[in-house]
Protein backbone atom coordinates (compact mmCIF):
# COMPACT_ATOMS: atom_id res chain seq x y z
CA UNK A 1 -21.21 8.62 11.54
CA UNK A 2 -19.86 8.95 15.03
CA UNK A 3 -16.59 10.33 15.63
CA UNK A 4 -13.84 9.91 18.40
CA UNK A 5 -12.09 13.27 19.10
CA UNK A 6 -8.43 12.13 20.20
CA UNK A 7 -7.05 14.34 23.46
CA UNK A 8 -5.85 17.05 21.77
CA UNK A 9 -9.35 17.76 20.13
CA UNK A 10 -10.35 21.20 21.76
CA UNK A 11 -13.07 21.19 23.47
CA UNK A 12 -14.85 24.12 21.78
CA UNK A 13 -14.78 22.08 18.64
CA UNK A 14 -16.19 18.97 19.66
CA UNK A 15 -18.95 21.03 21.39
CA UNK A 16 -19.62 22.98 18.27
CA UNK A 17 -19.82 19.06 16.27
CA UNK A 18 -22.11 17.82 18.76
CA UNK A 19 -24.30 20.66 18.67
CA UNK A 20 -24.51 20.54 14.80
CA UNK A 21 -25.96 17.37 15.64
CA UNK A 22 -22.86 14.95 14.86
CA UNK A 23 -22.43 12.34 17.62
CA UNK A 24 -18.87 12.62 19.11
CA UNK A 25 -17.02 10.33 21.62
CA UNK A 26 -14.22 12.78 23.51
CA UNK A 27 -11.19 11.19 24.79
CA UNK A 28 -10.23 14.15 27.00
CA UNK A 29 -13.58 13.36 28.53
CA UNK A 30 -13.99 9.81 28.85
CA UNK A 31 -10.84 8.15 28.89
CA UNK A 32 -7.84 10.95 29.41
CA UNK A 33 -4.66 9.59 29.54
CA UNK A 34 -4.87 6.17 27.36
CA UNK A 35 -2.54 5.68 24.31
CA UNK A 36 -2.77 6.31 20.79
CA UNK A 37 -2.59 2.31 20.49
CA UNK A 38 -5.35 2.25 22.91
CA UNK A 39 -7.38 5.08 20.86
CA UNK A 40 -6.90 3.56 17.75
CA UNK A 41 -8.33 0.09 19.06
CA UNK A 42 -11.22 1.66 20.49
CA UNK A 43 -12.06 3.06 16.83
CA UNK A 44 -11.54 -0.09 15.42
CA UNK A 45 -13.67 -2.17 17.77
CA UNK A 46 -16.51 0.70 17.48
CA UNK A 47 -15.95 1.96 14.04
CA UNK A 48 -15.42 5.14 14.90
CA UNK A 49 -14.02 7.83 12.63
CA UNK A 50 -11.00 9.67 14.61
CA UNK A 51 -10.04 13.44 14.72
CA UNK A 52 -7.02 14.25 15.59
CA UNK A 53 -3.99 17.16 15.76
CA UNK A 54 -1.59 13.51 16.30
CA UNK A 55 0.31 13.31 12.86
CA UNK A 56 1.13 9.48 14.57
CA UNK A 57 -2.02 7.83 13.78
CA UNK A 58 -0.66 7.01 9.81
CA UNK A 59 2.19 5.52 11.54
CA UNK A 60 0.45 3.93 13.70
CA UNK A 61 -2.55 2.40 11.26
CA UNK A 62 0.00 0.60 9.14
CA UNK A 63 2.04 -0.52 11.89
CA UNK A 64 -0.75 -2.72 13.14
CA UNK A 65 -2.71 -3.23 9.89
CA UNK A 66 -5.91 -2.27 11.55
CA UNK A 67 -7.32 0.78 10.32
CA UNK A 68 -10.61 2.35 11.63
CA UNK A 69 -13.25 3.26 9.92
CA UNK A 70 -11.44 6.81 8.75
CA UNK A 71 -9.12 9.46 10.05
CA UNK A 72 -9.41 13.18 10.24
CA UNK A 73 -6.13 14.05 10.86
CA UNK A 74 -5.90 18.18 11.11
CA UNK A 75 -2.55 19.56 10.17
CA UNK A 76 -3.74 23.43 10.42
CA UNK A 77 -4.39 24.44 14.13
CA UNK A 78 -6.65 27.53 12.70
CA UNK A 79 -6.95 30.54 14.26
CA UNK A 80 -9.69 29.81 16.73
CA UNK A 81 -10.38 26.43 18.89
CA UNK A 82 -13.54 25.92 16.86
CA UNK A 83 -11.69 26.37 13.53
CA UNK A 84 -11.76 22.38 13.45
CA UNK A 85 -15.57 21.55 13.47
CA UNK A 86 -15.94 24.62 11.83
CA UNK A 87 -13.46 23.19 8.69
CA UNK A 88 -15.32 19.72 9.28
CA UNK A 89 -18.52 20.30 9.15
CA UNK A 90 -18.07 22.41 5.86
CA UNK A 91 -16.91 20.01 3.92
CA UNK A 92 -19.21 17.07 4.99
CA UNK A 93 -21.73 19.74 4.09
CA UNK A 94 -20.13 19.92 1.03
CA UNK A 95 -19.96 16.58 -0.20
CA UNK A 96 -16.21 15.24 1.97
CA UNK A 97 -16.68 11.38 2.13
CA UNK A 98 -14.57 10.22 4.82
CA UNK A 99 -15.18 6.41 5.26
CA UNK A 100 -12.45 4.56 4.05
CA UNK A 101 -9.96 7.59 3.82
CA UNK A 102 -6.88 9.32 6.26
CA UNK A 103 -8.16 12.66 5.30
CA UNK A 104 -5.21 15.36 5.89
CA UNK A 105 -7.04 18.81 6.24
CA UNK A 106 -4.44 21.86 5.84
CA UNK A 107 -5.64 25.66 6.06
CA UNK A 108 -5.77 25.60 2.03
CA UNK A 109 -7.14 22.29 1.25
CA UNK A 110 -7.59 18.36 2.00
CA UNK A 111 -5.29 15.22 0.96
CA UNK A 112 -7.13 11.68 1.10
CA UNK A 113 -5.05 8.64 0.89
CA UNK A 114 -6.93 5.54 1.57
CA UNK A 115 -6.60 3.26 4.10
């Protein structure tokens, strides 16, 4: 499983991913600046599960019919700018299956829908 944190992924939280030994591809890092459209093809061409803040990426998957592997999309900021790979790595722990799902994580709980 190797995810693509979007821009807005804080740093902190893809740092704290990588280091619990998930492989993570950082936008901010590697390709600031390009599109959601251009984000979204990169996770299709390299099946690559994104993480994102951007509520756009439902629009945008059934816009172009080409959905990526899965999509964290996190609705709750938290309280801290780990509080994301904190959340995530919880509930893969815990059994989360992602592939094959826009997963909505909120402070209080998780929405799949699939794609």
């Amino acid at each position: 499983m190797t995810f693509l944190a979007n821009e807005n992924m804080p740093i902190p939280s893809i740092k704290k991913l990588r280091e619990a030994g998930y492989e993570v591809i950082s936008i901010g890092e590697d390709l600031p600046g390009i599109s959601d459209e251009e984000v979204l093809e990169k996770a299709v061409k390299e099946s690559l599960i994104i993480l994102t803040f951007d509520s756009d990426y439902g629009e945008l998957i059934y816009k172009y019919r080409k959905p990526p592997p899965a999509v964290v999309y996190f609705r709750h900021k938290g309280n801290s700018p780990t509080w994301a790979a904190y959340t995530l790595i919880f509930r893969l722990e815990n059994g989360l299956e992602l592939d094959g799902y826009f997963t909505v994580i909120k402070d209080k709980g998780i929405r799949q829908r699939e794609l």
